[in-house]
Protein backbone atom coordinates (compact mmCIF):
# COMPACT_ATOMS: atom_id res chain seq x y z
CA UNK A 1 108.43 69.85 104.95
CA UNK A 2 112.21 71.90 105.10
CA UNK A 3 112.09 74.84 107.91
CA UNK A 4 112.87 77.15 104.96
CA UNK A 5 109.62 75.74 102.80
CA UNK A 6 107.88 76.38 106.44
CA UNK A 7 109.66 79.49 106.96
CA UNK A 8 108.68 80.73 103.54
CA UNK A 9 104.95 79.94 103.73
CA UNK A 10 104.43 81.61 107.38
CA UNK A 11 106.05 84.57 106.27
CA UNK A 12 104.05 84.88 103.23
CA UNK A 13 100.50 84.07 104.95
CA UNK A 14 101.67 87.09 107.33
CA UNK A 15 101.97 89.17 104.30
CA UNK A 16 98.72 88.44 102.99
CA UNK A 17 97.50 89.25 106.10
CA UNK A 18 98.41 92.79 105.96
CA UNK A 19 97.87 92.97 102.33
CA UNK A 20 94.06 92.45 102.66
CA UNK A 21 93.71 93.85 105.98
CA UNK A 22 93.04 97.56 104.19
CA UNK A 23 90.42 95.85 101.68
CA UNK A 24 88.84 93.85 104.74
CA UNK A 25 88.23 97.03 106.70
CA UNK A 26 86.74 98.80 103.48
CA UNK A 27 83.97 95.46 103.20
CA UNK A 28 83.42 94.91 106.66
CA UNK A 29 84.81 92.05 106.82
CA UNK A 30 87.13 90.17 109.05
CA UNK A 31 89.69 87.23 108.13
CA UNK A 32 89.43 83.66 109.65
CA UNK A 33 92.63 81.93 108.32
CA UNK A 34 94.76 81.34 105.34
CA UNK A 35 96.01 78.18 103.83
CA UNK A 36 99.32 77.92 101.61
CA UNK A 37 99.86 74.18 100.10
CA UNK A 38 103.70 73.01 100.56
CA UNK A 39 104.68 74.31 96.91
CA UNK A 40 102.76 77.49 97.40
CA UNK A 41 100.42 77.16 94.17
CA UNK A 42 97.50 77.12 96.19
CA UNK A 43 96.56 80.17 98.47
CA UNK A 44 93.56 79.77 100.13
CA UNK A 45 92.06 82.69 102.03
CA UNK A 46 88.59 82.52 104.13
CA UNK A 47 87.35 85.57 105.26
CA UNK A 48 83.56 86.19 107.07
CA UNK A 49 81.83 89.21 108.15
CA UNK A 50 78.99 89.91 110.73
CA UNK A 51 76.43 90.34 108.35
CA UNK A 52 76.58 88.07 105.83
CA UNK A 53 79.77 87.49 103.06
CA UNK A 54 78.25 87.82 99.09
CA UNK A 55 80.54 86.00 96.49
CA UNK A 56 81.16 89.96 95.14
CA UNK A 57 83.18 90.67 98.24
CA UNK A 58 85.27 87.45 97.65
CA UNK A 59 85.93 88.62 94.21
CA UNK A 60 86.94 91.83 95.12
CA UNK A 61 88.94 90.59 97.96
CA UNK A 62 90.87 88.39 95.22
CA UNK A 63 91.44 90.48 93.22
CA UNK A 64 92.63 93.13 95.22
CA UNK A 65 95.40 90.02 96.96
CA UNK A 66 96.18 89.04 93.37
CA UNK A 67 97.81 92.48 93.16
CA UNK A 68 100.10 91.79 95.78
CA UNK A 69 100.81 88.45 94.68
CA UNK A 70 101.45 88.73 91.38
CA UNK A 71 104.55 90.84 92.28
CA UNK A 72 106.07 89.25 95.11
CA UNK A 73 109.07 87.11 94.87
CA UNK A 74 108.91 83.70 95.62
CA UNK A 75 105.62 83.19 94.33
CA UNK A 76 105.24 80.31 91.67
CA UNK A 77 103.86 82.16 88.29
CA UNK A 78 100.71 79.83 88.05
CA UNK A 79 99.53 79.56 91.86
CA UNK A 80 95.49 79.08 92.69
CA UNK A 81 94.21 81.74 94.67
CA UNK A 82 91.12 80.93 96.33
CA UNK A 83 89.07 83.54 98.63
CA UNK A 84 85.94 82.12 100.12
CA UNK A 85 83.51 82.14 103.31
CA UNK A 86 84.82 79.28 105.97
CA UNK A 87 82.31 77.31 105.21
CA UNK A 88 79.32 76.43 107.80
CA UNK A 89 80.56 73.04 108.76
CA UNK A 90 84.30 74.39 109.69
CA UNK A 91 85.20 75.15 113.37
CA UNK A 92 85.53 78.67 114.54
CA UNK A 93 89.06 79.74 114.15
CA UNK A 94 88.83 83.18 115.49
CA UNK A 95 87.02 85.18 118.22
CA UNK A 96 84.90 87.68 115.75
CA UNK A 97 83.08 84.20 115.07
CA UNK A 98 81.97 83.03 118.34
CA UNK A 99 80.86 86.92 118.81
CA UNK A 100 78.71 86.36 115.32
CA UNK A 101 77.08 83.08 116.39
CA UNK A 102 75.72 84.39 119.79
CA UNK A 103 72.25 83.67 119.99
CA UNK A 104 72.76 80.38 117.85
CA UNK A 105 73.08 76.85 118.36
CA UNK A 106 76.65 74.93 118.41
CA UNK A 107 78.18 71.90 118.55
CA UNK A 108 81.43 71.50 120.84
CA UNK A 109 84.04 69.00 121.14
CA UNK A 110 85.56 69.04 124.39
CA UNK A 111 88.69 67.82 124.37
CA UNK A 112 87.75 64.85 126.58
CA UNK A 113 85.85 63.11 123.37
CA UNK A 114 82.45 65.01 124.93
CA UNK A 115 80.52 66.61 122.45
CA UNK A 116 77.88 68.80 123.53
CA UNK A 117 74.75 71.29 121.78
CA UNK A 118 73.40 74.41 122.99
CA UNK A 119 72.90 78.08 122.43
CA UNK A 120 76.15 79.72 122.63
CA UNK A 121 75.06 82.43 125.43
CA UNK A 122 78.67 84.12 126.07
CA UNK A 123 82.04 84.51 124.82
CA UNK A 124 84.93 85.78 126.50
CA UNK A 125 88.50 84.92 125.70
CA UNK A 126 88.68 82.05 128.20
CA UNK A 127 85.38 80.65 128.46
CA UNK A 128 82.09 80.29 126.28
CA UNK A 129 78.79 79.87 128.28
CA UNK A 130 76.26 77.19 126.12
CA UNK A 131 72.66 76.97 127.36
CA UNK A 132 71.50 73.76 127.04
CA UNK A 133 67.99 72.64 126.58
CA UNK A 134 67.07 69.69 128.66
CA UNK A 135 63.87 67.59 126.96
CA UNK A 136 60.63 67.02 129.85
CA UNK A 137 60.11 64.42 131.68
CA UNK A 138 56.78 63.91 130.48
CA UNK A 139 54.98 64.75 127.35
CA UNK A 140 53.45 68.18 127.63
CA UNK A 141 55.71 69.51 129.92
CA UNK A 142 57.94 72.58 128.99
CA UNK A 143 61.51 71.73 128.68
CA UNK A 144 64.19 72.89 130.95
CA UNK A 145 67.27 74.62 130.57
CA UNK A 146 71.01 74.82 131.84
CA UNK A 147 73.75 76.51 131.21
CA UNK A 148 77.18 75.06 131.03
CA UNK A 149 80.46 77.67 131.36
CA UNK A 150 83.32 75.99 129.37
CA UNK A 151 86.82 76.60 129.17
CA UNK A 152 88.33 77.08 125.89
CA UNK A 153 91.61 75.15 127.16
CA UNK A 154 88.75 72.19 127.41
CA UNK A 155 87.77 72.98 124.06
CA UNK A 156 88.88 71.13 120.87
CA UNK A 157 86.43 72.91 118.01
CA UNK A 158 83.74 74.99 118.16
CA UNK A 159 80.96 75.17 115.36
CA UNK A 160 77.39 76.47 114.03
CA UNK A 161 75.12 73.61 114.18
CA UNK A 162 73.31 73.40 111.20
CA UNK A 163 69.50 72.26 111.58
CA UNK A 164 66.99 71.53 109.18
């Protein structure tokens, strides 16, 4: 990819930012990240929100961003514009999601290859604190817990694990 191709799709992903910052606020929502493909006909845009995203915020969130895009220079005249949830399979990309998960069970990928499950107890901007639950010994015995403080330097994705 050219630095100016590069250049071109940072500096429009910040303006998108701002763009929908206004209409985010108004939802309650919050946004994760935003994906331009190399020739900038596909936008992609994943927001979330504490409470639960419904495909009518998405919509409105498009539409209001379509606005915006359909006037700014530099944008090709047929690009795909897609606003959705991240997905429940996707790593956590910003802080508001570790805050929404705690209380729920994650996987982690440490950046050693160690993968690890627990209930994400804590977040802070350095460290997350998983508790563990350790199966008994013997059958009929309660299981046992421990809690494991993790850097997020040591950290190569968080996400929700999803259990059936």
């Amino acid at each position: 990819m050219s630095p100016l191709l590069f250049l071109y799709m940072e500096k429009l992903s910040e303006k998108i930012a701002v763009w929908v910052a206004p209409k985010l606020e108004e939802l309650d929502c919050f946004l994760v990240d935003i994906k331009i493909n190399p020739a900038g006909s596909k936008i992609e845009v994943y927001i979330d929100r504490d409470t639960g995203l419904q495909i009518e915020m998405c919509e409105q969130v498009s539409r209001f961003l379509e606005l915006h895009l359909d006037n700014e220079p530099g944008v090709p005249p047929k690009y795909i514009l897609e606003v959705s949830s991240p997905g429940m399979d996707n790593p956590f990309k910003v802080e508001r999601q570790y805050l929404k998960n705690i209380g729920k069970t994650v996987e982690v990928l440490l950046t050693n290859g160690v993968k690890m499950e627990g209930m994400l107890e804590q977040y802070h901007p350095d460290t997350i604190v998983l508790k563990q639950t350790i199966p008994p010994a013997k059958k009929g015995q309660a299981p046992s817990f421990v809690e494991a403080t993790l850097n997020m330097t040591d950290i190569k994705y968080t996400k929700k694990k999803i259990s059936f």
